[in-house]
Protein backbone atom coordinates (compact mmCIF):
# COMPACT_ATOMS: atom_id res chain seq x y z
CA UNK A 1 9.93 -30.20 3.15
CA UNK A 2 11.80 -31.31 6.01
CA UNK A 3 12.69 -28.40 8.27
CA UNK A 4 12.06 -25.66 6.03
CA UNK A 5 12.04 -22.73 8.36
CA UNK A 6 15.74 -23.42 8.79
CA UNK A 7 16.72 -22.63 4.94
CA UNK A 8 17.63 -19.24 3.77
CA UNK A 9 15.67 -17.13 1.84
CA UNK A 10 17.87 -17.99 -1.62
CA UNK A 11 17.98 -21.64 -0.79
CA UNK A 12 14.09 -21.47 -0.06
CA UNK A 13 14.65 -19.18 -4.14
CA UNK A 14 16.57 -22.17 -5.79
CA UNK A 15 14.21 -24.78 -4.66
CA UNK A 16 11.19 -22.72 -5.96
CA UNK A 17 13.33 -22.36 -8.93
CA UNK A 18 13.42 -26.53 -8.79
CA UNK A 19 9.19 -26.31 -8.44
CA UNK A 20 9.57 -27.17 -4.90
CA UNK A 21 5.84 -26.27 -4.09
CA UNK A 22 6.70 -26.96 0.00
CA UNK A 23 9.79 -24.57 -0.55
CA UNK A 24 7.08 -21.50 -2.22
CA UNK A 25 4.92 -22.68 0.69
CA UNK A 26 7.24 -21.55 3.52
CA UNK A 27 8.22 -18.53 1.17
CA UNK A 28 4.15 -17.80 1.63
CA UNK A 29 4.44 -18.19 5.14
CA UNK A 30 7.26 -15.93 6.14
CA UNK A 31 5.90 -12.99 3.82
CA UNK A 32 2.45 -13.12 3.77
CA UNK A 33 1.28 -11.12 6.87
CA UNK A 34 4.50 -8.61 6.65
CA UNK A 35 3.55 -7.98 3.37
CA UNK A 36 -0.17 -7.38 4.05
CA UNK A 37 0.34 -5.21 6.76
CA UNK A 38 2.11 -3.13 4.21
CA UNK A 39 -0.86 -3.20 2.20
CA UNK A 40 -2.87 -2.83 4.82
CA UNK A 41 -1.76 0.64 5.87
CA UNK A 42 -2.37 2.17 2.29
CA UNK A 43 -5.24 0.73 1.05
CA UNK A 44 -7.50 -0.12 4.43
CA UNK A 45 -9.52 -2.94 2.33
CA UNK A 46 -9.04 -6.71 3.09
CA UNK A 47 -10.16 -7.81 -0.29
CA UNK A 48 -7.60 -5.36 -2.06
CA UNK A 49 -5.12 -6.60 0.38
CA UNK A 50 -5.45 -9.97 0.15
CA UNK A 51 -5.47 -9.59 -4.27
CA UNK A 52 -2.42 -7.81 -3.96
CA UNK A 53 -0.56 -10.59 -1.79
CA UNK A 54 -2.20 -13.40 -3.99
CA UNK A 55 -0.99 -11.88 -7.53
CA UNK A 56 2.45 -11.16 -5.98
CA UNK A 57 3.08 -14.98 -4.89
CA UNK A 58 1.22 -15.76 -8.35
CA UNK A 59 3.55 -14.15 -10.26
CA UNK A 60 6.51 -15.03 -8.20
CA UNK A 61 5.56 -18.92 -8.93
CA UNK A 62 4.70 -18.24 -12.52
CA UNK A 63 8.34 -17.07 -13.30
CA UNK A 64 10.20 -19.38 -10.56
CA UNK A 65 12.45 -21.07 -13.00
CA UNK A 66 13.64 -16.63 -13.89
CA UNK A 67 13.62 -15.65 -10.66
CA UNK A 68 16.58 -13.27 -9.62
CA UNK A 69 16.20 -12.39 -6.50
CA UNK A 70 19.09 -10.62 -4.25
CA UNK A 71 17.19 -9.75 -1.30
CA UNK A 72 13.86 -11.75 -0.99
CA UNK A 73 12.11 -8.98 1.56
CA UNK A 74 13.25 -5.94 -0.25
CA UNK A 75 11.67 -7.65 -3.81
CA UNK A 76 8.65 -8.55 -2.23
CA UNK A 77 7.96 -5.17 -0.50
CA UNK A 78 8.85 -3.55 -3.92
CA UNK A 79 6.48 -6.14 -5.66
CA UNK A 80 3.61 -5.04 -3.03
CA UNK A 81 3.85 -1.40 -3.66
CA UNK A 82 3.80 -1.45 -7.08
CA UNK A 83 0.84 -3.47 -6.91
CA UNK A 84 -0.90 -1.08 -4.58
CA UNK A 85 0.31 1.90 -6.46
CA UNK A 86 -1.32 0.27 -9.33
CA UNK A 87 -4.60 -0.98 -7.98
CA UNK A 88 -4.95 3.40 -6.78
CA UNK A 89 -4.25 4.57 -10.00
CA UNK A 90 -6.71 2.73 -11.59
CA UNK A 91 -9.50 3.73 -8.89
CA UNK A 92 -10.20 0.31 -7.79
CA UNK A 93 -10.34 1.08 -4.18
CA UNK A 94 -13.12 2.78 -1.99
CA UNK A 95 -12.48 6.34 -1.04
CA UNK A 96 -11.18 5.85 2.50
CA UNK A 97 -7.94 4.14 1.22
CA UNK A 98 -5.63 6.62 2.74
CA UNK A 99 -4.03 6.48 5.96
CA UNK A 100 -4.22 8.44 8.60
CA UNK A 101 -1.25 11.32 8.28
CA UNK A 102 -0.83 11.08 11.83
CA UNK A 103 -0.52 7.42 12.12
CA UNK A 104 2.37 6.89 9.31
CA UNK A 105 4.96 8.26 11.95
CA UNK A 106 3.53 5.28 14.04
CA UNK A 107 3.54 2.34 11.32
CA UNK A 108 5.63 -0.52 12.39
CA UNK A 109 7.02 -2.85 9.30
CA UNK A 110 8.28 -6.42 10.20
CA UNK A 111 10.10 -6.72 6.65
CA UNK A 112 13.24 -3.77 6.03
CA UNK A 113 11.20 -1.05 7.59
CA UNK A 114 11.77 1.73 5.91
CA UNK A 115 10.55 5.23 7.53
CA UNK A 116 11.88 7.32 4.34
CA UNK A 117 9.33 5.59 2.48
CA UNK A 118 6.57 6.70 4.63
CA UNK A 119 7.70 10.09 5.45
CA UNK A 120 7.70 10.33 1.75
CA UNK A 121 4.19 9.14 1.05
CA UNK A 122 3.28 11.79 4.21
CA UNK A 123 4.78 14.77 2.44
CA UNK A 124 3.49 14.10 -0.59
CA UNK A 125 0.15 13.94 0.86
CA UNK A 126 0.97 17.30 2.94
CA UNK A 127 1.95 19.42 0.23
CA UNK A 128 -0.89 17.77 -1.86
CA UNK A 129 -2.92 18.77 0.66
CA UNK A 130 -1.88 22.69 0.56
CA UNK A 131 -2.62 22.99 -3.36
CA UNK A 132 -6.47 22.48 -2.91
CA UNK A 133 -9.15 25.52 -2.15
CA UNK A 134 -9.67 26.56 1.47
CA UNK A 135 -12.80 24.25 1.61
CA UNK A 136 -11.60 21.07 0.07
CA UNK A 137 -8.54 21.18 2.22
CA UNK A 138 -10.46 21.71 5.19
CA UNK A 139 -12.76 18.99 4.24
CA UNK A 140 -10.02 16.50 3.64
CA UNK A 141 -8.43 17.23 6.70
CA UNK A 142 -11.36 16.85 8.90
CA UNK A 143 -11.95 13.20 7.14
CA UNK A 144 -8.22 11.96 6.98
CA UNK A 145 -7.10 13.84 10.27
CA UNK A 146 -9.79 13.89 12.55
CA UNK A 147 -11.37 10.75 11.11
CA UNK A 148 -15.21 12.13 10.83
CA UNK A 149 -17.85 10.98 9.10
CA UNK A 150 -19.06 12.54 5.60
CA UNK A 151 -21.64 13.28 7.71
CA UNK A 152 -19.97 14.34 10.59
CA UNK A 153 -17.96 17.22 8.42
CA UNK A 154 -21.56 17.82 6.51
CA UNK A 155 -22.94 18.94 10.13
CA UNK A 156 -19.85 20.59 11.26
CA UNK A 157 -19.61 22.41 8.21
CA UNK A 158 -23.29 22.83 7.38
CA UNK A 159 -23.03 22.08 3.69
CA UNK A 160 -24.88 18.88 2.30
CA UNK A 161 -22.88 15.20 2.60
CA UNK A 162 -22.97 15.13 -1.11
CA UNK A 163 -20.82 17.91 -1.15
CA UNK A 164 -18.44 16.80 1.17
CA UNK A 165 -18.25 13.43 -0.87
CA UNK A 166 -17.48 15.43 -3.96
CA UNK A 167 -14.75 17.32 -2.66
CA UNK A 168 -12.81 13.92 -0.76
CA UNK A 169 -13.48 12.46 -3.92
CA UNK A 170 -11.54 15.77 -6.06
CA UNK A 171 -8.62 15.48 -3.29
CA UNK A 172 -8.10 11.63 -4.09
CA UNK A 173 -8.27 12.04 -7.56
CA UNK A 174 -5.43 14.99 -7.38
CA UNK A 175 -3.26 12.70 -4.55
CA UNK A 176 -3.16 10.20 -7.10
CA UNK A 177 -2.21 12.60 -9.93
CA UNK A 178 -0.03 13.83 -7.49
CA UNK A 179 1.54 10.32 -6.97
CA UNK A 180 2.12 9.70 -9.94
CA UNK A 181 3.62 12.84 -10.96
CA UNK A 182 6.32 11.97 -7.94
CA UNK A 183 6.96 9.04 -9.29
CA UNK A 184 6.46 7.36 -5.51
CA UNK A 185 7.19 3.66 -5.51
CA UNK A 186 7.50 3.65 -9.03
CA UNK A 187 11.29 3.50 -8.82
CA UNK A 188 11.33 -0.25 -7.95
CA UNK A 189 10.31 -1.25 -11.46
């Protein structure tokens, strides 16, 4: 495709449409490393990352000739997250998936960056956060905040690691009840 860069995102849509496979190629190559930086900063796994980006541009090609798109970065965001949100629901990420709170005030997104997302995802971590005992709170903190080592907090603490392990793991598990209860990203379906 001669001088593909130079089409717009719906013409690059309506050749894809057409089974241009140089047309879903540049499509690839605009996205892809917006979209996995967006992964990225949830899930903190290059495997998971890299699945989510693949089945996105899978199923975008598998329903080319349906496609209706209006804005081609805003769809493909909204495709990522749901794909993330899904791939934490179901547990198939290690523990450490979760960002930094600190750091999602500094995220930088190249596609329709959108800070009320991520000041979102922080609050709901936040209050989250606040519901758990003393302990777990503090241990969660220390691990997500301060970026220590189960070990690390075991010491600091002076319980046993399996302990601390136990109680990130509780936290998760009640973030992602928690996410799903507030419905985050789950409005783009």
């Amino acid at each position: 495709m001669s001088q593909a860069n130079a089409l717009s995102d719906q013409e690059i849509l309506t050749r894809i449409g057409d089974n241009d496979r140089a047309a879903f190629s540049e499509l690839y190559r605009r996205y892809w490393q917006s979209l996995y930086q967006i992964a990225w900063n949830v899930l903190r796994d290059q495997e998971s990352c890299m699945e989510v980006i693949q089945d996105v541009f899978v199923w975008l090609w598998d329903h080319r000739s349906s496609l209706q798109i209006n804005s081609v970065p805003s769809y493909l965001r909204a495709a990522v997250k749901y794909k993330v949100t899904d791939i934490l629901r179901s547990n198939k990420v290690r523990e450490g998936c979760f960002v930094d709170l600190n750091e999602l005030d500094k995220i930088q997104l190249s596609i329709d960056d959108d800070p009320l997302e991520l000041k979102e995802l922080k609050l709901v971590i936040i209050q989250m956060s606040k519901k758990l005992p003393e302990r777990a709170r503090l241990i969660f903190e220390l691990s997500r905040n301060e970026q220590l080592s189960n070990r690390e907090i075991a010491d600091k603490l002076g319980i046993s690691e399996k302990t601390v392990e136990n109680q990130i793991t509780i936290a998760l598990k009640k973030l992602r009840i928690s996410m799903d209860q507030h419905s985050l990203w789950l409005f783009f379906l």
